[in-house]
Protein backbone atom coordinates (compact mmCIF):
# COMPACT_ATOMS: atom_id res chain seq x y z
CA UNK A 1 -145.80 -89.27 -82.68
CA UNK A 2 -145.81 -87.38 -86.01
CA UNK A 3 -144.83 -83.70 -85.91
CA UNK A 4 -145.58 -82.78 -89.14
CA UNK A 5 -142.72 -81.07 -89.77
CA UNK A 6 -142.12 -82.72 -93.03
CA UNK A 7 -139.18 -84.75 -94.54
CA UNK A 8 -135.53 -84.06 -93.46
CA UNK A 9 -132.42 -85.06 -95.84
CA UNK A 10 -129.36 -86.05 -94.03
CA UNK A 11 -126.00 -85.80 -96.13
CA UNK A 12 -123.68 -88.31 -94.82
CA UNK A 13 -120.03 -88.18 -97.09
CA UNK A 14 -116.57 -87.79 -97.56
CA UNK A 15 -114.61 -87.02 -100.22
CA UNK A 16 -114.87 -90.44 -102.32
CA UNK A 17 -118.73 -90.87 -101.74
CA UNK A 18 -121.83 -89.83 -100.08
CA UNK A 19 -125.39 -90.81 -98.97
CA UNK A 20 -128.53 -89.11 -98.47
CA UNK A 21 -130.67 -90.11 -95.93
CA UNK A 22 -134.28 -89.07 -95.81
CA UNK A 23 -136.40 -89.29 -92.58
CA UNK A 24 -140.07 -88.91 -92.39
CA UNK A 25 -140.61 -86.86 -89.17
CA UNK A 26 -138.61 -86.76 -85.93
CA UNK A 27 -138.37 -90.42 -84.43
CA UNK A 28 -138.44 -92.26 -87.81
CA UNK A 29 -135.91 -94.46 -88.99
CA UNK A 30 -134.16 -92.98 -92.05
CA UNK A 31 -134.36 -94.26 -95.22
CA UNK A 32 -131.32 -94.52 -97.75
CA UNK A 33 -132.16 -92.26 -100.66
CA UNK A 34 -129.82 -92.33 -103.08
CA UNK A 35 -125.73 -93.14 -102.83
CA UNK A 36 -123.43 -91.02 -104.77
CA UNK A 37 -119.93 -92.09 -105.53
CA UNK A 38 -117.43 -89.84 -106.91
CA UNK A 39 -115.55 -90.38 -110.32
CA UNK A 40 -112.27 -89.36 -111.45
CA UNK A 41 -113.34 -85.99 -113.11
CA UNK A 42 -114.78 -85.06 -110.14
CA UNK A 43 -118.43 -86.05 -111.12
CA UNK A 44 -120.61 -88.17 -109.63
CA UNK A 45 -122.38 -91.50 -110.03
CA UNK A 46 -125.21 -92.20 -108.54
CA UNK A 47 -126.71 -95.21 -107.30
CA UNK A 48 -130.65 -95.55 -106.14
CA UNK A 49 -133.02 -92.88 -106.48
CA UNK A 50 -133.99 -91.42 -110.17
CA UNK A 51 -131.42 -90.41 -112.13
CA UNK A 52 -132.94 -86.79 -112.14
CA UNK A 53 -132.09 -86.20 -108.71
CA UNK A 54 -128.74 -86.85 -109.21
CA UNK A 55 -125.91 -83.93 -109.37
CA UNK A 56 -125.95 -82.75 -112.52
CA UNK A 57 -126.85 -86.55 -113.73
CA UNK A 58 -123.69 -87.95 -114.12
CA UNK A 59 -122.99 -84.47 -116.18
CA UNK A 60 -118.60 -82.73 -115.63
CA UNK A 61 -119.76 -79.97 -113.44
CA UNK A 62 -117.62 -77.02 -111.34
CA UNK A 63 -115.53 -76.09 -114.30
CA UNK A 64 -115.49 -72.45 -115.16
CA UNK A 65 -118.54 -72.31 -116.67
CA UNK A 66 -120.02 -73.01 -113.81
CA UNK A 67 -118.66 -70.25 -111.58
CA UNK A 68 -115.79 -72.64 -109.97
CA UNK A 69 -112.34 -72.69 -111.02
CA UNK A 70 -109.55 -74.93 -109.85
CA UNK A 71 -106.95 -71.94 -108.68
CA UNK A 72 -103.91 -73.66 -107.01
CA UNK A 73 -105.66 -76.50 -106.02
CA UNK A 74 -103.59 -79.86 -105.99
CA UNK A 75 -105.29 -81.99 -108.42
CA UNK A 76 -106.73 -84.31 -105.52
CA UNK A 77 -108.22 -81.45 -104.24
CA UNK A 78 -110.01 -80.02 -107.17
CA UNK A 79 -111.41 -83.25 -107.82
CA UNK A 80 -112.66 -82.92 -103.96
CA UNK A 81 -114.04 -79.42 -104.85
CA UNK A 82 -115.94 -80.76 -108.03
CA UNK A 83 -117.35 -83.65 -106.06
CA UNK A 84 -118.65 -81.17 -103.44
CA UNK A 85 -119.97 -78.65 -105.85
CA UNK A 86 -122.24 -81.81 -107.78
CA UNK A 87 -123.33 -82.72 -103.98
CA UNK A 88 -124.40 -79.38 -103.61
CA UNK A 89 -126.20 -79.26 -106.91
CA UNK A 90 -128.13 -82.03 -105.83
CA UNK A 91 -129.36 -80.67 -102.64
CA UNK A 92 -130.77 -78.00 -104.65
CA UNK A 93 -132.56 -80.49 -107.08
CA UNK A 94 -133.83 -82.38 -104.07
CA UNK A 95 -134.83 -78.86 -102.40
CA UNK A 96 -136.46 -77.19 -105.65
CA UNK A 97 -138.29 -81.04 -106.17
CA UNK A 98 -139.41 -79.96 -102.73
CA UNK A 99 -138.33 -83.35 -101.82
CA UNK A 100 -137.01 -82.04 -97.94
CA UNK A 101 -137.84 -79.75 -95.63
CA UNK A 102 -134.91 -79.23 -93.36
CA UNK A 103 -131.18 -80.47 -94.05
CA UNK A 104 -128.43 -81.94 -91.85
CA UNK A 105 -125.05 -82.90 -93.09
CA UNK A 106 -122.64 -84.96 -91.33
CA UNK A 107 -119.11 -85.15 -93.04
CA UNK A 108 -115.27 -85.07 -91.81
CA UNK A 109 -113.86 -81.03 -90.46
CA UNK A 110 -112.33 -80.50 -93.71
CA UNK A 111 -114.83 -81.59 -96.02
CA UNK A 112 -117.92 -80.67 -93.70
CA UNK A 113 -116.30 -76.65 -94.34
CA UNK A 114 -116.62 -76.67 -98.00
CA UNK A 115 -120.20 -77.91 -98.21
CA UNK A 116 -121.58 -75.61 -95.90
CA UNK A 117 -119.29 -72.73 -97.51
CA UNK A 118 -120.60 -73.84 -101.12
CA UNK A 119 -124.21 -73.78 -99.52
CA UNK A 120 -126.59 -71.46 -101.59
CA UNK A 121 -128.67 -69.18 -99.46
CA UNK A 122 -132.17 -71.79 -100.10
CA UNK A 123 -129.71 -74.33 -98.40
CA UNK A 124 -128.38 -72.37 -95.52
CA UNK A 125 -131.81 -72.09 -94.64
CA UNK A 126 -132.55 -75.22 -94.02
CA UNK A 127 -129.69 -76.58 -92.55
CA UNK A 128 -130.88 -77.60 -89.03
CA UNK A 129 -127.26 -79.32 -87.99
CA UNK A 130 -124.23 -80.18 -89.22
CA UNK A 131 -121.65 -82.43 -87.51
CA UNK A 132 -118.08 -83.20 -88.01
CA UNK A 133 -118.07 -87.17 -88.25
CA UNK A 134 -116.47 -89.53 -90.51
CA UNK A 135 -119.65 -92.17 -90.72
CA UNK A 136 -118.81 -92.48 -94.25
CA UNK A 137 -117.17 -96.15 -93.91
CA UNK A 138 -120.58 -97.24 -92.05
CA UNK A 139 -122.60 -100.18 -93.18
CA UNK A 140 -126.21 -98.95 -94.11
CA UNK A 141 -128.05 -99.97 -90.75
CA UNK A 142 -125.49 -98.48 -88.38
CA UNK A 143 -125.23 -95.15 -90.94
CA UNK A 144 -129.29 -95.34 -89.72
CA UNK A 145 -129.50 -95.42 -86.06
CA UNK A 146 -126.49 -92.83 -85.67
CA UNK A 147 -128.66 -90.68 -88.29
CA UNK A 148 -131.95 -90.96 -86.39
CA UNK A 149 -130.77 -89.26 -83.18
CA UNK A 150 -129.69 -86.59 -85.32
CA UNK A 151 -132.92 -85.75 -86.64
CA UNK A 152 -135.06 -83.88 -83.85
CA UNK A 153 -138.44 -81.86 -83.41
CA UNK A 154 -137.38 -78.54 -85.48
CA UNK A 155 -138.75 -75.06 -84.17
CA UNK A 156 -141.15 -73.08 -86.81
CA UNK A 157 -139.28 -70.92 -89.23
């Protein structure tokens, strides 16, 4: 039964790689969108999908310029704050593309934290759940049916 409530992106990642997931309407089995893997700077690859949607397409992003700065970070960790800040970036290509309606993201404690603190106030607003999982070693197919039950019949806004 369609709701109509219009497309829903799920961010499934942790800090070495992450998928979006896009489901059609509540009850639909999602749909990898695009996989994003990061790189050594920080940046991040992406696989499937256009390479316009991507973070900053491939693109060193998060340095100062950029309103981020790596403070007393370990240099794991900054690398970790770069890859979340080009996830983010993303999410607001997808949600100015007006690719998604409502957002869920699904990441370990630590990790699940600094993407909804680095969430601009567009994104806040559509974030419908969040969940601290680590699904991020999950083949594609189980990634999907875990993902579907997340995805529900959202109230109006």
């Amino acid at each position: 039964m369609a709701t109509g409530q219009g497309n829903t992106w799920v961010l499934v990642a942790d800090a070495h790689h992450a998928r979006i997931l896009e489901v059609g309407d509540a009850g639909l089995m999602p749909r990898l969108r695009m996989t994003l893997h990061a790189r050594p700077d920080g940046s991040a690859a992406i696989e499937g999908g256009r390479p316009d949607e991507a973070a900053g397409h491939g693109a060193k992003t998060g340095g100062p310029e950029h309103g981020w700065t790596t403070g007393d970070y370990t240099p794991g960790e900054a690398e970790e704050h770069r890859f979340v800040h080009e996830l983010i970036r993303g999410l607001e290509h997808g949600l100015a593309d007006t690719h998604f309606h409502h957002l869920v993201i699904v990441a370990p404690p630590k990790l699940l934290g600094m993407l909804r603190d680095g969430l601009t106030h567009e994104l806040a607003q559509r974030l419908r759940a969040s969940t601290h999982k680590d699904w991020g070693h999950l083949p594609d197919g189980e990634l999907a049916s875990h993902v579907r039950s997340l995805v529900e019949i959202w109230p109006q806004r």
